[in-house]
PDB file of N, CA and C in Angstrom:
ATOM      1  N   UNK A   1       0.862  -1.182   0.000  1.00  0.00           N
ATOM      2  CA  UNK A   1       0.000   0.000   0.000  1.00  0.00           C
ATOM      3  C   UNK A   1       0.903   1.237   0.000  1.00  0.00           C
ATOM      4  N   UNK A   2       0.580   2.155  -0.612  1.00  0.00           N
ATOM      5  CA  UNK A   2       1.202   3.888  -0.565  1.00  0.00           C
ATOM      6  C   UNK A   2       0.560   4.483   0.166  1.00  0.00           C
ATOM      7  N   UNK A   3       1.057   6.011   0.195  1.00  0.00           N
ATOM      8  CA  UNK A   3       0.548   6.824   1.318  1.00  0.00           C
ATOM      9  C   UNK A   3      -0.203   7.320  -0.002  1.00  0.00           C
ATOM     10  N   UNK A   4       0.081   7.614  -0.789  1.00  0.00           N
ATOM     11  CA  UNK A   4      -1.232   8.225  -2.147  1.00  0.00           C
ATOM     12  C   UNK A   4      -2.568   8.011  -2.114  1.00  0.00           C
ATOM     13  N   UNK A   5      -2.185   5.803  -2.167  1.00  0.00           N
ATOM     14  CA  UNK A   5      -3.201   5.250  -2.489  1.00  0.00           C
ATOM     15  C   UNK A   5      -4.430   5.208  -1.395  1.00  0.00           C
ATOM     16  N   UNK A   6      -3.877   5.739   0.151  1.00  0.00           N
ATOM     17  CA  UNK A   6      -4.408   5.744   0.979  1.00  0.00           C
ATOM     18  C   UNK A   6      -5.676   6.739   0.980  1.00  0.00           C
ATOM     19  N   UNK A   7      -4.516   8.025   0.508  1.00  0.00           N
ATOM     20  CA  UNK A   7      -5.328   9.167   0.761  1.00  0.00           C
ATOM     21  C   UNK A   7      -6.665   9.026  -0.209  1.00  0.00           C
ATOM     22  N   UNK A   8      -6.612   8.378  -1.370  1.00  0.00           N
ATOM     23  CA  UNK A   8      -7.409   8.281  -2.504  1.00  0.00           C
ATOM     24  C   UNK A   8      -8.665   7.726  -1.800  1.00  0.00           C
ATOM     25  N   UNK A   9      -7.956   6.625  -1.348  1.00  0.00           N
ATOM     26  CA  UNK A   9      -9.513   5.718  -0.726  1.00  0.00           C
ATOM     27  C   UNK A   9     -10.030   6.675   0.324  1.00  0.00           C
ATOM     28  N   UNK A  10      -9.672   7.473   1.299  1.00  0.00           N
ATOM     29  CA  UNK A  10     -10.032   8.448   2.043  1.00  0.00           C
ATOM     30  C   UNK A  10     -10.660   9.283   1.398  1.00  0.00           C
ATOM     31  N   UNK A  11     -10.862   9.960   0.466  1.00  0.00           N
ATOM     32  CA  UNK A  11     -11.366  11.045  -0.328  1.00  0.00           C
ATOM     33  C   UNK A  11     -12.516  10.347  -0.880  1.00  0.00           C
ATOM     34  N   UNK A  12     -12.258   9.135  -1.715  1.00  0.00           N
ATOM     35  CA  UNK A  12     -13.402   8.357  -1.857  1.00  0.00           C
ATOM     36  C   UNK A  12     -14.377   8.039  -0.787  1.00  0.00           C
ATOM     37  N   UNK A  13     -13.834   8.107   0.127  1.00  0.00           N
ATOM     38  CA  UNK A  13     -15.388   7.539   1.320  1.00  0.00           C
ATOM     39  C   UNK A  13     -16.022   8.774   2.170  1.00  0.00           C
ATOM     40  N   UNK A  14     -15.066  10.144   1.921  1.00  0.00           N
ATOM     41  CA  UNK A  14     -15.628  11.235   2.467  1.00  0.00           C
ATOM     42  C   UNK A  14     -16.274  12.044   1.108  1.00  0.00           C
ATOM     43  N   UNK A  15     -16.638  11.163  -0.299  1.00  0.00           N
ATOM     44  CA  UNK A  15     -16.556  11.826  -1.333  1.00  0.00           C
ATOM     45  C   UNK A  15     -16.443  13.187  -2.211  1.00  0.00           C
ATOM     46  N   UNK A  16     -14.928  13.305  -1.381  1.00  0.00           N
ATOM     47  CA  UNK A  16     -14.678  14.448  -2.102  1.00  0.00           C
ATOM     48  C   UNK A  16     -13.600  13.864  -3.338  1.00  0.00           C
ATOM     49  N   UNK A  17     -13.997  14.775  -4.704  1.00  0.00           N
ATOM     50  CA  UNK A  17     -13.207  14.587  -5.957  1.00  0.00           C
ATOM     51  C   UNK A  17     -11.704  14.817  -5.407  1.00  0.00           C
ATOM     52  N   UNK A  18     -10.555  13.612  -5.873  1.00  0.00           N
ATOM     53  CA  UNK A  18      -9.731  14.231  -5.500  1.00  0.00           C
ATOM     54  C   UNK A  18      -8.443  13.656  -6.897  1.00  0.00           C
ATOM     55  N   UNK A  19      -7.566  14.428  -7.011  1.00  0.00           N
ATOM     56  CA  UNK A  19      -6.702  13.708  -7.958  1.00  0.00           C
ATOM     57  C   UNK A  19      -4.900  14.150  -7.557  1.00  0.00           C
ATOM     58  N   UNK A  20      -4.193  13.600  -8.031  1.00  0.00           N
ATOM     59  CA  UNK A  20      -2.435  14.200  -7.961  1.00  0.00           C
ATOM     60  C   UNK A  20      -1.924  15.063  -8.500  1.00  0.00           C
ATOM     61  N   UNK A  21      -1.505  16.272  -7.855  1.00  0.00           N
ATOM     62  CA  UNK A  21      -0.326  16.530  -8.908  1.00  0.00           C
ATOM     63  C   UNK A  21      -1.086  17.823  -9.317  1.00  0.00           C
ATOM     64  N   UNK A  22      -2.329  17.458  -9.651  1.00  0.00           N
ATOM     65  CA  UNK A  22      -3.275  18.759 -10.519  1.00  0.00           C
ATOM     66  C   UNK A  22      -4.641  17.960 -10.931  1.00  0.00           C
ATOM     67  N   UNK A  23      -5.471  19.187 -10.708  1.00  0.00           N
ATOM     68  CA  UNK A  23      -7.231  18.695 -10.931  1.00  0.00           C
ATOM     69  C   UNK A  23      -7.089  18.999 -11.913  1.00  0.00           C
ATOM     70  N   UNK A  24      -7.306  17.864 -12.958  1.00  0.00           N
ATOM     71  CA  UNK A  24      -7.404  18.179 -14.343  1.00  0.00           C
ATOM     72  C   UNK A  24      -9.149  18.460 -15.311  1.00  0.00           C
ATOM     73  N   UNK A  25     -10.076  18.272 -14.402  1.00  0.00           N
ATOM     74  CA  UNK A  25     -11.187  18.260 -14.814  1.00  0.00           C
ATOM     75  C   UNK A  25     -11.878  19.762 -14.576  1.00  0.00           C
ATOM     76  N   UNK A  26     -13.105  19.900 -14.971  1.00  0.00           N
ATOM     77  CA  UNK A  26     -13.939  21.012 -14.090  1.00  0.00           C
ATOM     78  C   UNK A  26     -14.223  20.790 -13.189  1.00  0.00           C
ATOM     79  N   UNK A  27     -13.374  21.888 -12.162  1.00  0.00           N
ATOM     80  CA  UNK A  27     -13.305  21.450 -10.778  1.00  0.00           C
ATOM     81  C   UNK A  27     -14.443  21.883  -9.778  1.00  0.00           C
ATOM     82  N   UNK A  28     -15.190  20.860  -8.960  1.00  0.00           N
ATOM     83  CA  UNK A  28     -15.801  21.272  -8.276  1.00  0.00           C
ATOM     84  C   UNK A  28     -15.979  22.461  -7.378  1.00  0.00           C
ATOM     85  N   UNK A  29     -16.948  22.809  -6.372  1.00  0.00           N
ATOM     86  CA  UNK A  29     -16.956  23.633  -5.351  1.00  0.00           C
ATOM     87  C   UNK A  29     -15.967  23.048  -4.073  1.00  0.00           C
ATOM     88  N   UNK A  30     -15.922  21.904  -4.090  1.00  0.00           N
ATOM     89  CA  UNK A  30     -14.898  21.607  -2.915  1.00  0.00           C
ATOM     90  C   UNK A  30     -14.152  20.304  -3.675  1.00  0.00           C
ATOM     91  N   UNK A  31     -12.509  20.620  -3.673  1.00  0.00           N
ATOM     92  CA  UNK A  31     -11.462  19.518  -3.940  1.00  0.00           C
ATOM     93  C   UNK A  31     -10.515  19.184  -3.805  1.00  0.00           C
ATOM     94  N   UNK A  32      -9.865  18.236  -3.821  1.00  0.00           N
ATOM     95  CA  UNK A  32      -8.646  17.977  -3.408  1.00  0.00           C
ATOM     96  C   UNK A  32      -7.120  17.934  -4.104  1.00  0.00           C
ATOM     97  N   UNK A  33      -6.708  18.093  -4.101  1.00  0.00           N
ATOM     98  CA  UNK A  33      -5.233  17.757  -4.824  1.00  0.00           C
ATOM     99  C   UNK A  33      -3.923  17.355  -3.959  1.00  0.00           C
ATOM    100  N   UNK A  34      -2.957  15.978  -4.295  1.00  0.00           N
ATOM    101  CA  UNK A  34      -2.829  15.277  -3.850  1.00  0.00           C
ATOM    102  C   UNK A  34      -1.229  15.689  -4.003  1.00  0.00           C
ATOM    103  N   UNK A  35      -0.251  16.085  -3.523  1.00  0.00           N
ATOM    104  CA  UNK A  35       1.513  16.667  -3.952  1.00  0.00           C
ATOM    105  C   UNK A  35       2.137  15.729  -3.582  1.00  0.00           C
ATOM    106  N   UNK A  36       2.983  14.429  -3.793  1.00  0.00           N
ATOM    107  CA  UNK A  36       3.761  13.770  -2.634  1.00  0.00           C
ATOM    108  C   UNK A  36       5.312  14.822  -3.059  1.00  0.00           C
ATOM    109  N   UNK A  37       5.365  14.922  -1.382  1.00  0.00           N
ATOM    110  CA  UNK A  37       6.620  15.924  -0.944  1.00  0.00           C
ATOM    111  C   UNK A  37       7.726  15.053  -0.351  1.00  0.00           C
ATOM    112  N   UNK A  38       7.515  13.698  -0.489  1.00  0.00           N
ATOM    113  CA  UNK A  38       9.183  12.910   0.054  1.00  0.00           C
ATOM    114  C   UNK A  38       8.655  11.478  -0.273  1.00  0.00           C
ATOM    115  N   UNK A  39       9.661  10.872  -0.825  1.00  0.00           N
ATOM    116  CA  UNK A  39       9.841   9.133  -0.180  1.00  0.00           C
ATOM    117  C   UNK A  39      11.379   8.849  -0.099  1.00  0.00           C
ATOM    118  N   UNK A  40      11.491   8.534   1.439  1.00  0.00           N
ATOM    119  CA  UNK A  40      12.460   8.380   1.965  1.00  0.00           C
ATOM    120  C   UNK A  40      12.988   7.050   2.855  1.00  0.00           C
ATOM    121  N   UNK A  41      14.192   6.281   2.418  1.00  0.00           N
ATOM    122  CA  UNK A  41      14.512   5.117   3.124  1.00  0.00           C
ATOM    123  C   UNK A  41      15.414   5.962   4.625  1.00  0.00           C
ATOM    124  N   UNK A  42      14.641   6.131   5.692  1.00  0.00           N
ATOM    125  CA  UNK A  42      15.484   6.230   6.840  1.00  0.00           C
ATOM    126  C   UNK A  42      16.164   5.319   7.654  1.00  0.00           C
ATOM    127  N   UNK A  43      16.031   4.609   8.305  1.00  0.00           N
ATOM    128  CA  UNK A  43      16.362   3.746   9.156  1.00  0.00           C
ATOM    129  C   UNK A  43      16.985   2.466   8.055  1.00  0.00           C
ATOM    130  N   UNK A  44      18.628   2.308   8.443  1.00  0.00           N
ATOM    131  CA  UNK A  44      19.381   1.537   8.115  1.00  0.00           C
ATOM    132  C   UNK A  44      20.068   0.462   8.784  1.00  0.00           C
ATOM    133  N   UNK A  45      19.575  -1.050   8.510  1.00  0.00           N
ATOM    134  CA  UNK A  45      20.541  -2.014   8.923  1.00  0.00           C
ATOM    135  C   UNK A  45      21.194  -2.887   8.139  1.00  0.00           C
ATOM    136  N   UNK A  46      22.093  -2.763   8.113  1.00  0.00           N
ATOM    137  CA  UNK A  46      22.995  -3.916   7.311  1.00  0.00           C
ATOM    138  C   UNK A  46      22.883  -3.394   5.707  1.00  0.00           C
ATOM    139  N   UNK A  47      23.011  -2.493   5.940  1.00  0.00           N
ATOM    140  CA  UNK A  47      22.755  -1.261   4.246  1.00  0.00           C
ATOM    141  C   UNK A  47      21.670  -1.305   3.723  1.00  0.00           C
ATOM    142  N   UNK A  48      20.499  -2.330   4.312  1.00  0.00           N
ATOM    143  CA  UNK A  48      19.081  -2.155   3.658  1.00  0.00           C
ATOM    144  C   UNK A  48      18.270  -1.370   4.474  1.00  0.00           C
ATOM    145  N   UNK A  49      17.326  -0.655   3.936  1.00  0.00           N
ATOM    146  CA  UNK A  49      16.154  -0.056   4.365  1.00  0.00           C
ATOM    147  C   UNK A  49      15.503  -0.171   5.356  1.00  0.00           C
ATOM    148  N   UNK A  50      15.246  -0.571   6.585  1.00  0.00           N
ATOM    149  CA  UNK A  50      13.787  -1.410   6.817  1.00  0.00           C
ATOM    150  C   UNK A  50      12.705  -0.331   7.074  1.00  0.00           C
ATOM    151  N   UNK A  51      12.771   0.913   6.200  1.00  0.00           N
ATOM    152  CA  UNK A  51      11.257   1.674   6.407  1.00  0.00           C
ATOM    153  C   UNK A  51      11.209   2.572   5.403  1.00  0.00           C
ATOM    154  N   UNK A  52      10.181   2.944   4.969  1.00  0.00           N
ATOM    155  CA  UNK A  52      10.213   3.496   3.705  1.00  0.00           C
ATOM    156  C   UNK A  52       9.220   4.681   4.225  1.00  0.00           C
ATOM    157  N   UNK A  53       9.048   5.979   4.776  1.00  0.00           N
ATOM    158  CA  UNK A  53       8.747   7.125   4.900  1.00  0.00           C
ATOM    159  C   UNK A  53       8.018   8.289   3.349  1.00  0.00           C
ATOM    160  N   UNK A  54       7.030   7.927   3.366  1.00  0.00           N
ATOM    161  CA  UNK A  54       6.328   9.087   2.418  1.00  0.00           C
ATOM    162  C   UNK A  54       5.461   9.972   2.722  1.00  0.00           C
ATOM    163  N   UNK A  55       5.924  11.221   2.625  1.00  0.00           N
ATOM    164  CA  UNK A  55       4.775  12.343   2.986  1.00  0.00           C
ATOM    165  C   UNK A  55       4.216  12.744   1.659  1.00  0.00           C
ATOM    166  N   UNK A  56       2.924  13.775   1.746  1.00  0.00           N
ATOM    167  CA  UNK A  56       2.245  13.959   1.080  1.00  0.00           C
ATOM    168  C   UNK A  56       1.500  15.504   1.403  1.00  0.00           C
ATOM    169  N   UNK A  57       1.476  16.175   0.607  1.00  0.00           N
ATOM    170  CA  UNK A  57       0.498  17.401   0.871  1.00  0.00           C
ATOM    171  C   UNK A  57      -1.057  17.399   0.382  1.00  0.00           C
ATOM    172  N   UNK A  58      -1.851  17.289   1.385  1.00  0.00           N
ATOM    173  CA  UNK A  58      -3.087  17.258   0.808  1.00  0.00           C
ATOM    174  C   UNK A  58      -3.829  19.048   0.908  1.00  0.00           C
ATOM    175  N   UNK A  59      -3.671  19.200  -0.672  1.00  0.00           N
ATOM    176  CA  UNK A  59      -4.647  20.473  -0.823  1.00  0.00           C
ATOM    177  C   UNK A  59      -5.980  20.541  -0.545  1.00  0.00           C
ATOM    178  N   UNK A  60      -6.696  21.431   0.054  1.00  0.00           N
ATOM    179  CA  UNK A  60      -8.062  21.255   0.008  1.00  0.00           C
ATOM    180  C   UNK A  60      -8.400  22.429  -0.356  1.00  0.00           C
ATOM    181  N   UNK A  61      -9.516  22.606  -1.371  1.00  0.00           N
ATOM    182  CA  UNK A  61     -10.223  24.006  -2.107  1.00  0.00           C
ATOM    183  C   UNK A  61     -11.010  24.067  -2.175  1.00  0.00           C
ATOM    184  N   UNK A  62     -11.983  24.819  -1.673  1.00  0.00           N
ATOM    185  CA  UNK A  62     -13.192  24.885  -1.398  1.00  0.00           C
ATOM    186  C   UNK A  62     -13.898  26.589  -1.028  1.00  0.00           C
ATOM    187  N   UNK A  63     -14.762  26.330  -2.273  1.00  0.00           N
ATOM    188  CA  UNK A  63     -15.969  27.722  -2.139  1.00  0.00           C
ATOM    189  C   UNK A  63     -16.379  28.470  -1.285  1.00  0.00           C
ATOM    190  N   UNK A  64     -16.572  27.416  -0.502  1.00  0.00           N
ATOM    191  CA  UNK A  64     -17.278  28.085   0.851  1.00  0.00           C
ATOM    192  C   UNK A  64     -16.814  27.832   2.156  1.00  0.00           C
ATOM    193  N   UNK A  65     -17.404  27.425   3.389  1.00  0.00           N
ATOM    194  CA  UNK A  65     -16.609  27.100   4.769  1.00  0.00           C
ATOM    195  C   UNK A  65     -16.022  26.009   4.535  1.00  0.00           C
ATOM    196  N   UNK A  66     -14.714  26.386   4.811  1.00  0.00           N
ATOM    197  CA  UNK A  66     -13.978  24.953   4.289  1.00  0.00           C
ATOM    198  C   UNK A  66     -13.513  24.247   5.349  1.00  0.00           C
ATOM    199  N   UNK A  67     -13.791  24.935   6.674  1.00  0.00           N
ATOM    200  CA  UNK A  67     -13.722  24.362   7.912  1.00  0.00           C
ATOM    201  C   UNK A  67     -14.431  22.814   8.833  1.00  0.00           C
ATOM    202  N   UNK A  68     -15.004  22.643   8.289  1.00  0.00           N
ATOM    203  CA  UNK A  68     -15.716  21.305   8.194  1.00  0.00           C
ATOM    204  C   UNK A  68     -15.134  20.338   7.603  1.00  0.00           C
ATOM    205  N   UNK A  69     -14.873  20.461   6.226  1.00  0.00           N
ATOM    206  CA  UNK A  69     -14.196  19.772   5.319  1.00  0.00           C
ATOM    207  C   UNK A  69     -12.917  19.303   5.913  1.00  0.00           C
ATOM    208  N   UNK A  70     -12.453  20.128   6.128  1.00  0.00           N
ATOM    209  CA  UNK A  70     -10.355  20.369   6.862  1.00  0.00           C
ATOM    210  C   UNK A  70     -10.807  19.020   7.799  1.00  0.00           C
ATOM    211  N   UNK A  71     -11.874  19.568   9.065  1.00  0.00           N
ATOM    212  CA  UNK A  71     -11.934  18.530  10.004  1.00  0.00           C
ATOM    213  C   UNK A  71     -12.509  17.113   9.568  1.00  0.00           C
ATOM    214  N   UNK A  72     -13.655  17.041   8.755  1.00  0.00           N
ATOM    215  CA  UNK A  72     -13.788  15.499   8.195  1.00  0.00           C
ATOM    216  C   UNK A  72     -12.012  14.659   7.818  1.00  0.00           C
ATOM    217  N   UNK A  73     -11.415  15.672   7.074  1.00  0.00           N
ATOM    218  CA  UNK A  73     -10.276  14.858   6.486  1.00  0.00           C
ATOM    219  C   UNK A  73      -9.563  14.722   7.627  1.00  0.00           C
ATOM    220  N   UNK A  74      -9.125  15.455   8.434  1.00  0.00           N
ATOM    221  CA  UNK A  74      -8.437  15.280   9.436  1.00  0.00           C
ATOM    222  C   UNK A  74      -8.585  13.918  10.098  1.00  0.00           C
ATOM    223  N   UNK A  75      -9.887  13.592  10.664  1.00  0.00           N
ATOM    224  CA  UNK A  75     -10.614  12.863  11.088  1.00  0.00           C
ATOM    225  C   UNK A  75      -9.996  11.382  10.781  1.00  0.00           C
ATOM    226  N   UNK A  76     -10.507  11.318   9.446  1.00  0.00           N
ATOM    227  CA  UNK A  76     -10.273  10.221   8.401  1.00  0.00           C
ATOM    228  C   UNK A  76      -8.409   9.957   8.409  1.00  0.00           C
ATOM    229  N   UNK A  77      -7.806  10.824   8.390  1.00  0.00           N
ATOM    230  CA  UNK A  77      -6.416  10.789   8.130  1.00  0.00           C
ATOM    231  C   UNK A  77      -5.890  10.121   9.891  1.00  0.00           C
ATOM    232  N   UNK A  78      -6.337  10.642  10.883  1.00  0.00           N
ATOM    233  CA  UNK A  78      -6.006  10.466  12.009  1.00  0.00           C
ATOM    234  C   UNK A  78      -6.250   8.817  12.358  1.00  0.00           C
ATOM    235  N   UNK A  79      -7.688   8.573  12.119  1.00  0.00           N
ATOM    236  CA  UNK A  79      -8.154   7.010  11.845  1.00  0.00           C
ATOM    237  C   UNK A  79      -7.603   6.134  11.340  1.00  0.00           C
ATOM    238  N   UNK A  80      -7.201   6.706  10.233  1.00  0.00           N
ATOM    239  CA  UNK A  80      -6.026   5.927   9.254  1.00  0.00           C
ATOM    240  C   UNK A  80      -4.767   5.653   9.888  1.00  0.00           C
ATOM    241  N   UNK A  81      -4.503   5.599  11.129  1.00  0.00           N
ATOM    242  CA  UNK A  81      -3.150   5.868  11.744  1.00  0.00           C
ATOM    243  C   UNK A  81      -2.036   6.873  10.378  1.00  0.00           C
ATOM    244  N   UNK A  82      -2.476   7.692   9.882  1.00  0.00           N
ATOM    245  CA  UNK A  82      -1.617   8.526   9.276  1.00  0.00           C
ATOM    246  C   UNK A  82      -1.471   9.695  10.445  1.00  0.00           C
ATOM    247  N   UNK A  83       0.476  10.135  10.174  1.00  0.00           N
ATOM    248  CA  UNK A  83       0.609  11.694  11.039  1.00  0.00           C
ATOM    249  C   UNK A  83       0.388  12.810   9.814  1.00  0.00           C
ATOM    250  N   UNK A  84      -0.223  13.797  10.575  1.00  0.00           N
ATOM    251  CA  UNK A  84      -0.398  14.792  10.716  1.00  0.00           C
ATOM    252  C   UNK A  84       1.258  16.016  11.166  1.00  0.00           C
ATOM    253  N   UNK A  85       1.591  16.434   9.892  1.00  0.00           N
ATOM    254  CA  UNK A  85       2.969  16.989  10.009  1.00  0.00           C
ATOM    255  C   UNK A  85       3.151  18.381  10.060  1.00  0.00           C
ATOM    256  N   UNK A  86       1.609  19.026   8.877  1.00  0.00           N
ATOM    257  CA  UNK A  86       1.621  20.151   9.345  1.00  0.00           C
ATOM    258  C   UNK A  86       0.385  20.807   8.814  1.00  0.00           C
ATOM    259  N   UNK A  87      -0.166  21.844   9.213  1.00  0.00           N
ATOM    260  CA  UNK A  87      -1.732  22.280   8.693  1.00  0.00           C
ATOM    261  C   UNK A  87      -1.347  23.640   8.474  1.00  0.00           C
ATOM    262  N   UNK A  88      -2.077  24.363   7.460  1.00  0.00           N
ATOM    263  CA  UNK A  88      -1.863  25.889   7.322  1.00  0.00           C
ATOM    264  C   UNK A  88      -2.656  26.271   6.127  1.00  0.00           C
ATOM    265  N   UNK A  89      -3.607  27.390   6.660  1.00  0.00           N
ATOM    266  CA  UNK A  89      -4.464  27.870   5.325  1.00  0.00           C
ATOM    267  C   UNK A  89      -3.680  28.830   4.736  1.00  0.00           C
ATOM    268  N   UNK A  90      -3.772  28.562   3.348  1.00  0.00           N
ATOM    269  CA  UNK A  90      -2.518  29.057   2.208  1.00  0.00           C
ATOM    270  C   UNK A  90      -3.318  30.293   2.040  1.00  0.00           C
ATOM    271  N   UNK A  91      -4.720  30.549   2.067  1.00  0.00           N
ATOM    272  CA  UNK A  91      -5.223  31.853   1.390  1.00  0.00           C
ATOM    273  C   UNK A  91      -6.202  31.230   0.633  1.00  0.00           C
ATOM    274  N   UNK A  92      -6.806  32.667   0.227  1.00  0.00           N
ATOM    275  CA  UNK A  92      -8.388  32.963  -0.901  1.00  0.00           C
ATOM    276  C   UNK A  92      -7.665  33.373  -1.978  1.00  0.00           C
ATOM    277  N   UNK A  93      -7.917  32.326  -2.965  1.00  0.00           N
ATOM    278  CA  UNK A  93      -7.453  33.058  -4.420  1.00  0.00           C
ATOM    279  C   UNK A  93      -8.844  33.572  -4.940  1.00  0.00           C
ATOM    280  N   UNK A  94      -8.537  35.033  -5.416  1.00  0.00           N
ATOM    281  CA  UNK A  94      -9.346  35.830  -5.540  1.00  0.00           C
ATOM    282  C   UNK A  94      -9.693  35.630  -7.187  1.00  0.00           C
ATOM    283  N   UNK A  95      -8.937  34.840  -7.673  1.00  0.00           N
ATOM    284  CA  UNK A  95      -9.517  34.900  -9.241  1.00  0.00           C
ATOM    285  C   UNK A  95     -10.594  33.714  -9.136  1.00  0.00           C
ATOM    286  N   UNK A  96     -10.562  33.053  -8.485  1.00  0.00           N
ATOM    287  CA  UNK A  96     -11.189  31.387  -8.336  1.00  0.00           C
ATOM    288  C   UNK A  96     -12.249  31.124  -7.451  1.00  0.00           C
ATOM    289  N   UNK A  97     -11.874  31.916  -6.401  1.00  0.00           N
ATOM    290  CA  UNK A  97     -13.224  31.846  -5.302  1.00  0.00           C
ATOM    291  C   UNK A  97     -13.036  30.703  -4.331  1.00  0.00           C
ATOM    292  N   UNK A  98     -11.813  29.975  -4.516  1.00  0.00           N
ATOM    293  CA  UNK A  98     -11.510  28.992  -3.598  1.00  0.00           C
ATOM    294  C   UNK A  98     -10.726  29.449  -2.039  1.00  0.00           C
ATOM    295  N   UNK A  99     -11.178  28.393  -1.287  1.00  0.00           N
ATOM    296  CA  UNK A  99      -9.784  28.542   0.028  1.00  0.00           C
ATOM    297  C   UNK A  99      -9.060  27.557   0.144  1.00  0.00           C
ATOM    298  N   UNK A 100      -7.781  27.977   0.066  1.00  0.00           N
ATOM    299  CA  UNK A 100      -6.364  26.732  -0.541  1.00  0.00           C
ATOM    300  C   UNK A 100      -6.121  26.799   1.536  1.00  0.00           C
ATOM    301  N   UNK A 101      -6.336  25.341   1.299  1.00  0.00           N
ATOM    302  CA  UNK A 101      -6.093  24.813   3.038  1.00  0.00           C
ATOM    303  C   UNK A 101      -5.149  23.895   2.396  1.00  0.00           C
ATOM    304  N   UNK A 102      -3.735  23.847   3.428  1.00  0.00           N
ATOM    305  CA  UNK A 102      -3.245  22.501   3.486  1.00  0.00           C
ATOM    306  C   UNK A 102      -2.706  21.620   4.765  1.00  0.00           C
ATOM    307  N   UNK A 103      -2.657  20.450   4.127  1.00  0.00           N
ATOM    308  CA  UNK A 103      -2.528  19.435   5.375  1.00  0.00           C
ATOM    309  C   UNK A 103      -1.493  18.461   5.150  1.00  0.00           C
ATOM    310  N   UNK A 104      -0.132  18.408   5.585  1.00  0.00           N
ATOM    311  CA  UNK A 104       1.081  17.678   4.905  1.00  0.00           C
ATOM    312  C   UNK A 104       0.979  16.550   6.211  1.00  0.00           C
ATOM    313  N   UNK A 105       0.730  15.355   5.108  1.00  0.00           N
ATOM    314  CA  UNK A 105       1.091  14.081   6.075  1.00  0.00           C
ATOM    315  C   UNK A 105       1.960  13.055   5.689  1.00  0.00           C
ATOM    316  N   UNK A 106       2.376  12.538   6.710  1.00  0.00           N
ATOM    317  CA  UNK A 106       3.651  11.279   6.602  1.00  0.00           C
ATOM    318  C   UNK A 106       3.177   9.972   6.978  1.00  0.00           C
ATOM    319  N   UNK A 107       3.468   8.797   6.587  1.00  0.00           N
ATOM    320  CA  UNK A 107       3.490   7.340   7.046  1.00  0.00           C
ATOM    321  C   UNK A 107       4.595   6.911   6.758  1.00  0.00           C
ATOM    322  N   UNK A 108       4.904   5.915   7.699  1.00  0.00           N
ATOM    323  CA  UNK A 108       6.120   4.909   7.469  1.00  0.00           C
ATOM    324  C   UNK A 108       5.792   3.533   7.027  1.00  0.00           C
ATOM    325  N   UNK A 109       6.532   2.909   6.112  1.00  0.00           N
ATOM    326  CA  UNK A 109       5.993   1.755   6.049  1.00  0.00           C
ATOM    327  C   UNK A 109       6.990   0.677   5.843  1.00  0.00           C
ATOM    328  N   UNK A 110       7.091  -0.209   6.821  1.00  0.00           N
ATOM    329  CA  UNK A 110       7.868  -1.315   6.904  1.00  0.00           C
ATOM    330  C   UNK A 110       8.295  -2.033   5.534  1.00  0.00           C
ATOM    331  N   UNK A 111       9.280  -2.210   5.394  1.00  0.00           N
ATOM    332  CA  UNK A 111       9.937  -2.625   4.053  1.00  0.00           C
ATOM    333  C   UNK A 111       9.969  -4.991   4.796  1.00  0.00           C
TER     334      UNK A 111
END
């Protein structure tokens, strides 16, 4: 399993549209976009891996109170035994009408 593929199924069951990288469609009133910001082998024995570390930035954009939303995902992400690394609303883009919230999370995963 990935930390991507995680977030995907998460977005799917809180159904919000969500995709990687960039919403390539006509984008809803509330959505997601998916950045991975690291995959990293930390922990070394005997020159192999045994953990494989991927974070991820989850964008959230949304029309209106997007404060609800933030906390459903949160929710879901916390459940997921995923961490929570860092939260910060980016701003109102004024050409778009959205509020760019983000939420950068990490999992480790045993090799």
């Amino acid at each position: 399993m990935s930390l991507l593929k995680e977030l995907k199924t998460i977005a799917n069951t809180l159904k919000i549209p969500a995709e990687t990288s960039v919403y390539s469609g006509v984008a809803p009133d509330t959505y997601i976009v998916f950045t991975p910001i690291l995959d990293e082998y930390e922990l070394f024995a005997d020159n192999k891996p045994n953990v494989d570390i991927e974070e991820v930035r989850i964008s959230l954009f949304d029309k209106g109170n997007y404060l609800s939303v933030k906390k459903k995902i949160e929710k879901a992400v916390l459940d997921a035994e995923i961490t929570i690394t860092d939260r910060r609303y980016i701003g109102h883009e004024d050409d778009t009408g959205y509020h760019h919230y983000a939420i950068d999370v990490a999992k480790h995963y045993e090799i």
